[in-house]
C-alpha atoms as a PDB file:
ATOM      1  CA  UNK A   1       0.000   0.000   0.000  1.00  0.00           C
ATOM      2  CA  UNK A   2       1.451   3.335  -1.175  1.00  0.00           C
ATOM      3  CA  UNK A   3       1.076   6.346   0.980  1.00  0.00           C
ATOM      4  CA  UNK A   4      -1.679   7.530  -1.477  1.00  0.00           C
ATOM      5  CA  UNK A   5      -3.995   4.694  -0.522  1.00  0.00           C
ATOM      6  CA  UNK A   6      -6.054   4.971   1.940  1.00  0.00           C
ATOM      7  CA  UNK A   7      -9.039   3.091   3.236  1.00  0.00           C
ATOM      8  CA  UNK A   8     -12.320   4.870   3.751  1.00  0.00           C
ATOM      9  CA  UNK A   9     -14.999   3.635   5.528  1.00  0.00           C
ATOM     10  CA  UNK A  10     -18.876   4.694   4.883  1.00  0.00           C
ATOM     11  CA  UNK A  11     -21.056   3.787   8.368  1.00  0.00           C
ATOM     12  CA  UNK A  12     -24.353   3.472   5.711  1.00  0.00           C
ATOM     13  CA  UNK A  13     -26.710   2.311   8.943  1.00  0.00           C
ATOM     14  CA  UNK A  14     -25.526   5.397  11.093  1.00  0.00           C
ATOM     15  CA  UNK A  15     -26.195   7.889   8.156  1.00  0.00           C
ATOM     16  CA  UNK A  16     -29.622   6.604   8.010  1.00  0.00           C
ATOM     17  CA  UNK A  17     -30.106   6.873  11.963  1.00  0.00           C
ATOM     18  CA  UNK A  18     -28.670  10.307  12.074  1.00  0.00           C
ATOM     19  CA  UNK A  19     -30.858  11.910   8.996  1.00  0.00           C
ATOM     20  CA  UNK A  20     -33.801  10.079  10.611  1.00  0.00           C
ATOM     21  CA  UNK A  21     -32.820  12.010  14.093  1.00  0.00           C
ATOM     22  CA  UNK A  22     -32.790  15.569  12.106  1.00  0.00           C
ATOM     23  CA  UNK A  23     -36.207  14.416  10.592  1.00  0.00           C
ATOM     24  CA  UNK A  24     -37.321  13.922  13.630  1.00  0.00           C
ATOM     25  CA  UNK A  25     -38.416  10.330  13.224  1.00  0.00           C
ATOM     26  CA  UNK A  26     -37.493   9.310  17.046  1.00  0.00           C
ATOM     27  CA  UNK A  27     -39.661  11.996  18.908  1.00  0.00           C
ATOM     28  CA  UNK A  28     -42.451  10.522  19.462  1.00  0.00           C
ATOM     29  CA  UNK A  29     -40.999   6.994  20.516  1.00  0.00           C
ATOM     30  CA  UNK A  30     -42.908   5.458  23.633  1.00  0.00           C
ATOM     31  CA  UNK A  31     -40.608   5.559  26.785  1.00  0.00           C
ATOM     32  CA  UNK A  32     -38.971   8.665  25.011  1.00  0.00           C
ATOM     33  CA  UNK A  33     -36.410   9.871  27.476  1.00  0.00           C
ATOM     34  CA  UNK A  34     -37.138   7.074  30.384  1.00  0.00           C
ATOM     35  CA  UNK A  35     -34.376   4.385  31.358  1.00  0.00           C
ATOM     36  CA  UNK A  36     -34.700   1.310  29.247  1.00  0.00           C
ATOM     37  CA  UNK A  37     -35.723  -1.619  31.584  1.00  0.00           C
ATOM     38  CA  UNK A  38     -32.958  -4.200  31.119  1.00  0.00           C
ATOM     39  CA  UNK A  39     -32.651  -7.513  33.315  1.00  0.00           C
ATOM     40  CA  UNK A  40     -29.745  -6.736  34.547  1.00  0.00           C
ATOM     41  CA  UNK A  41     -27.305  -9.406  32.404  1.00  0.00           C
ATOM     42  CA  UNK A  42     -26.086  -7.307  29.747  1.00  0.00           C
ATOM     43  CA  UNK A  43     -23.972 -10.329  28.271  1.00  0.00           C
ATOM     44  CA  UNK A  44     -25.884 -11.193  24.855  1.00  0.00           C
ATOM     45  CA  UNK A  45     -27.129 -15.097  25.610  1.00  0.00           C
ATOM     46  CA  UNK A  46     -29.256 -16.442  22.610  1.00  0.00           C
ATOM     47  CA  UNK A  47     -30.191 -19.467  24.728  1.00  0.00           C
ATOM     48  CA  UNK A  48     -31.021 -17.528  27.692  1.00  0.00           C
ATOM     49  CA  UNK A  49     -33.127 -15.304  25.651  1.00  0.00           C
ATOM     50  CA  UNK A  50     -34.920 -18.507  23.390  1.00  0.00           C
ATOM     51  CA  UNK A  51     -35.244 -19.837  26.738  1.00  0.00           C
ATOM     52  CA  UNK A  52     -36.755 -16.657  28.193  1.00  0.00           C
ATOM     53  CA  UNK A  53     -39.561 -16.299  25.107  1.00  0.00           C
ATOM     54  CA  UNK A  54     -40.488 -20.226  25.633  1.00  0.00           C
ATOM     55  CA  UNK A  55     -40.848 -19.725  29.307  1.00  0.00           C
ATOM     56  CA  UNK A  56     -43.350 -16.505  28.514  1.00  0.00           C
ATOM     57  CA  UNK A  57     -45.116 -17.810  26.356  1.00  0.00           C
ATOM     58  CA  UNK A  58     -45.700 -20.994  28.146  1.00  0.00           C
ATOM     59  CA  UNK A  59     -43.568 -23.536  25.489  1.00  0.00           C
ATOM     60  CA  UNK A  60     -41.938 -26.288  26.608  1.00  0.00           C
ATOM     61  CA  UNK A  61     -39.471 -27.600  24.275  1.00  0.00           C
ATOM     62  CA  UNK A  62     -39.487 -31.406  23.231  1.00  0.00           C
ATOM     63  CA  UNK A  63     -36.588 -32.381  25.294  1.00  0.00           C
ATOM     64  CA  UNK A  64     -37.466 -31.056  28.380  1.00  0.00           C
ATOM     65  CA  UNK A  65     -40.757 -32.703  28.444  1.00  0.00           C
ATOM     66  CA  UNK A  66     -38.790 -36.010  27.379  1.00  0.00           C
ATOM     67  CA  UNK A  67     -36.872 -35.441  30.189  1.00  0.00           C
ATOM     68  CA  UNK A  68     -39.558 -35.141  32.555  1.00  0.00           C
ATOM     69  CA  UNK A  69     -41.475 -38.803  31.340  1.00  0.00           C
ATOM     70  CA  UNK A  70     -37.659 -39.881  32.188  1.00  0.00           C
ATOM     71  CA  UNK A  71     -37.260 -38.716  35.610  1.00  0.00           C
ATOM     72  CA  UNK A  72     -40.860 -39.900  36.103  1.00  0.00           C
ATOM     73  CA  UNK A  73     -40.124 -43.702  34.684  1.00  0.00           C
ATOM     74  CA  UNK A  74     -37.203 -44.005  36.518  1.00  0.00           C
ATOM     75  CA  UNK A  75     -39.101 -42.984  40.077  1.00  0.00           C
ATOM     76  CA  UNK A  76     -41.632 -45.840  38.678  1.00  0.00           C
ATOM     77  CA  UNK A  77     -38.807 -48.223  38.408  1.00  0.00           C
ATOM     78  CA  UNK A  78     -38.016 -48.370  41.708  1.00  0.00           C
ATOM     79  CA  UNK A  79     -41.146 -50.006  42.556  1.00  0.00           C
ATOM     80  CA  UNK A  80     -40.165 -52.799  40.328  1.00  0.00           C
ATOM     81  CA  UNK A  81     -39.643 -56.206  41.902  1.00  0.00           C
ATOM     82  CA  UNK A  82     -40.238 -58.777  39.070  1.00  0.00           C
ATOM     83  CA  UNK A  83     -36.519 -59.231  37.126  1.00  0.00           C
ATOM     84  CA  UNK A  84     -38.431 -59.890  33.897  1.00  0.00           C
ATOM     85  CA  UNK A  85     -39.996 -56.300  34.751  1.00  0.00           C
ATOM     86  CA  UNK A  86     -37.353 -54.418  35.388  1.00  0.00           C
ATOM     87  CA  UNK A  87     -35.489 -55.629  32.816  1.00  0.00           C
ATOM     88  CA  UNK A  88     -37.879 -54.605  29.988  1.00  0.00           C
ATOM     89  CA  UNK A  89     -38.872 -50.953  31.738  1.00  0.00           C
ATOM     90  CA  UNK A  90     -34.980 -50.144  32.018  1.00  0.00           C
ATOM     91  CA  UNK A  91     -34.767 -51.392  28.367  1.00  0.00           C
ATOM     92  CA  UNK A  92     -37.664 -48.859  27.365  1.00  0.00           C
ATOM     93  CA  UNK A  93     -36.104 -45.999  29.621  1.00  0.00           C
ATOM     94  CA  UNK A  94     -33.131 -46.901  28.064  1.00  0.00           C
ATOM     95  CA  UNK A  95     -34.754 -46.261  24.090  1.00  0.00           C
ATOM     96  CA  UNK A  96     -36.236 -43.067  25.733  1.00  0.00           C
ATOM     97  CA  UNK A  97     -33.105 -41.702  26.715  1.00  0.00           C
ATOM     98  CA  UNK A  98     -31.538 -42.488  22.885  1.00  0.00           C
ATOM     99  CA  UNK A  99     -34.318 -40.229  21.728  1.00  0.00           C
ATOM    100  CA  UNK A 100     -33.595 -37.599  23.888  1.00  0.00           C
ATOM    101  CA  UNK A 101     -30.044 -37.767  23.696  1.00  0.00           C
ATOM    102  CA  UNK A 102     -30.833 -37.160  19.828  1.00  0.00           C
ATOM    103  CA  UNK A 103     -32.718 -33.847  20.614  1.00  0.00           C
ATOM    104  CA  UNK A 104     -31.794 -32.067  23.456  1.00  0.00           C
ATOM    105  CA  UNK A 105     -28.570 -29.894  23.213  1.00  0.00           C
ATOM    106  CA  UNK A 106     -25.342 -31.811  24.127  1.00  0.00           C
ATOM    107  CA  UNK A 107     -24.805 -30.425  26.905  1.00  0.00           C
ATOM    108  CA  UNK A 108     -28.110 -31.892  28.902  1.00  0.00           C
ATOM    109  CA  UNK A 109     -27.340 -35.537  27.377  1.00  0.00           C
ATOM    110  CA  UNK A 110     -28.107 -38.512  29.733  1.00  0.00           C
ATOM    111  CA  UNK A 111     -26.102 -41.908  30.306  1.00  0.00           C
ATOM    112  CA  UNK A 112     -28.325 -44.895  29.705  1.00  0.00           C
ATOM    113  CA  UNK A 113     -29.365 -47.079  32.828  1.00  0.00           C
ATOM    114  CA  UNK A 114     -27.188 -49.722  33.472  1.00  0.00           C
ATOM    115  CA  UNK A 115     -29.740 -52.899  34.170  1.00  0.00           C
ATOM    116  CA  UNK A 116     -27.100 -54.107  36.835  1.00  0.00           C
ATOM    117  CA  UNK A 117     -28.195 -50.659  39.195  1.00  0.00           C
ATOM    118  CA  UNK A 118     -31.365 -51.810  39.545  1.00  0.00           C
ATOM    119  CA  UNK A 119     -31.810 -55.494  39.525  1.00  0.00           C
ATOM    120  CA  UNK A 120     -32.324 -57.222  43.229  1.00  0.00           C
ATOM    121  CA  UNK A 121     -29.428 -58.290  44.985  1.00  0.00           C
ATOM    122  CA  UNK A 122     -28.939 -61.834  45.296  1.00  0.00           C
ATOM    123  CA  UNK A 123     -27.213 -63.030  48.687  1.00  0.00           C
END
């Protein structure tokens, strides 16, 4: 780069904003001149936020209700004494989990049951 060259920079986005201030475009925003009511995290968090609109709005993602019917079977279990019984409700909390594992974010993946947990002892 010679001396001559030189790299110049248009801000498009705040030539708009400021015309539209002269214009007076902004004067009759509601809230005009009051504190904006932030939550008090000012990191940017897409997942909080998702998370935050699902919660208003009353949606419960997939997973989370997967993981619910999880937590729910494997409270069940435990009143399990047949072997043949436990072994084929571990095997279907086990194909549960799979699913979920598929859809919920890596993070919140589960280990499968091991069958060995929760069969009887034998003395």
């Amino acid at each position: 780069m010679s001396n001559n060259d030189e790299f110049y920079y248009q801000d498009h986005i705040g030539e708009i904003i400021k015309r539209s201030e002269k214009e007076g475009m902004f004067d009759n925003l509601k809230g005009k001149g009051k504190p904006l009511e932030l939550d008090g995290d000012l990191s940017y968090n897409p997942d909080r936020l998702l998370n935050k609109v699902l919660k208003n709005n009353n949606v419960l993602p997939a997973w989370i209700q997967m993981d619910k019917d999880i937590e729910k079977m494997k409270a069940e279990l435990a009143g399990y004494s047949s072997e043949y019984n436990i072994r084929k409700y571990v095997e279907e909390i086990n194909k549960k989990i799979f699913n979920f594992n598929l859809s919920c974010p890596p993070p919140a993946q589960k280990r499968k049951l091991k069958l060995e947990d929760y069969l009887p002892n034998e003395s």
